[in-house]
Protein backbone atom coordinates (compact mmCIF):
# COMPACT_ATOMS: atom_id res chain seq x y z
CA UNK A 1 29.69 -56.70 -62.84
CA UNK A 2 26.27 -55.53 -63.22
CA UNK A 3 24.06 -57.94 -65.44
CA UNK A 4 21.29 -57.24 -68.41
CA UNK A 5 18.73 -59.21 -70.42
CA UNK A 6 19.82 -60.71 -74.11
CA UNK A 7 16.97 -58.44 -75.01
CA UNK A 8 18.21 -55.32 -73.29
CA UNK A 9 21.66 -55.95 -74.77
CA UNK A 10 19.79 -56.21 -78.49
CA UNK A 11 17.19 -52.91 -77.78
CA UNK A 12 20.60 -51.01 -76.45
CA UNK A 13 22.24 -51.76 -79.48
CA UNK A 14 19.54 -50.95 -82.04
CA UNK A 15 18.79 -53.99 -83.66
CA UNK A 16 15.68 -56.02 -84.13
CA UNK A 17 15.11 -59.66 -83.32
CA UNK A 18 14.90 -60.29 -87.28
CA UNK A 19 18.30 -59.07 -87.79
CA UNK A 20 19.97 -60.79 -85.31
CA UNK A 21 18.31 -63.94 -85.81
CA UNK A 22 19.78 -63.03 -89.50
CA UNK A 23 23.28 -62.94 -88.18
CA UNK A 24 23.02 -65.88 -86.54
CA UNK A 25 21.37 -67.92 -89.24
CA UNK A 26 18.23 -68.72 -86.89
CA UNK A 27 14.74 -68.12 -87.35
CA UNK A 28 12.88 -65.32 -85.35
CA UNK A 29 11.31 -67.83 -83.04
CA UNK A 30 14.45 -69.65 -82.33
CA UNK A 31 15.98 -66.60 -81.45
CA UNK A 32 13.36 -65.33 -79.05
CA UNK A 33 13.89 -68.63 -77.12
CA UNK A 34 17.54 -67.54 -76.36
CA UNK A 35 16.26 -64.41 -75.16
CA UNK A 36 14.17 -66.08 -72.39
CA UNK A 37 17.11 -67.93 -71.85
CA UNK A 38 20.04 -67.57 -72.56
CA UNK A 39 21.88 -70.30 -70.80
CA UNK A 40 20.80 -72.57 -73.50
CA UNK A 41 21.95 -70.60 -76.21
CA UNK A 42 24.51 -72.86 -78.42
CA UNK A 43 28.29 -71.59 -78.14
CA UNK A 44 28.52 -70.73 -82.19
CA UNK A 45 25.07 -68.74 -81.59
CA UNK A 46 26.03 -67.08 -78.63
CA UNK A 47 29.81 -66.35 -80.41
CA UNK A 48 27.87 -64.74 -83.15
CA UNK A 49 25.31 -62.51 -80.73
CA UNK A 50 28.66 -61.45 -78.75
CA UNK A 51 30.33 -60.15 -82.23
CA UNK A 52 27.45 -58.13 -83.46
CA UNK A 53 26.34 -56.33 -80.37
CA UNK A 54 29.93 -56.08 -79.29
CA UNK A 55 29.42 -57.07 -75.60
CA UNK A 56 30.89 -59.70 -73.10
CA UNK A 57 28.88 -62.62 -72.42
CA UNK A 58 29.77 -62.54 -69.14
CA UNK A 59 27.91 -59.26 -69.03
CA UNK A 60 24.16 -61.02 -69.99
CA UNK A 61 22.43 -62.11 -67.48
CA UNK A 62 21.38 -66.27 -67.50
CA UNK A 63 17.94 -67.68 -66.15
CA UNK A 64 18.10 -70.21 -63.41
């Protein structure tokens, strides 16, 4: 399964960082944290993400 960035998922799908932190009920800065790293994105946050962009989590790649 190939892998891609949080942010590459987000650009792909056309939204900003503001609107997605919007969805998810974060502030911008917040959000930008789970975009350097994912793996420490809470599961409601990360639930949320999955619904708007309409991907698979298991398709965004995780720091380590």
């Amino acid at each position: 399964m190939v892998k891609i960035t949080l942010q590459s998922a987000r650009e792909m799908s056309g939204y900003s960082i503001k609107e997605i932190a919007n969805h998810c009920g974060l502030i911008e800065d917040c959000y930008r944290k789970y975009e350097d790293d994912f793996g420490k994105t809470p599961a409601r946050v990360a639930h949320a993400i999955r619904t708007l962009l309409k991907i698979s989590l298991d398709s965004i790649h995780i720091n380590e």
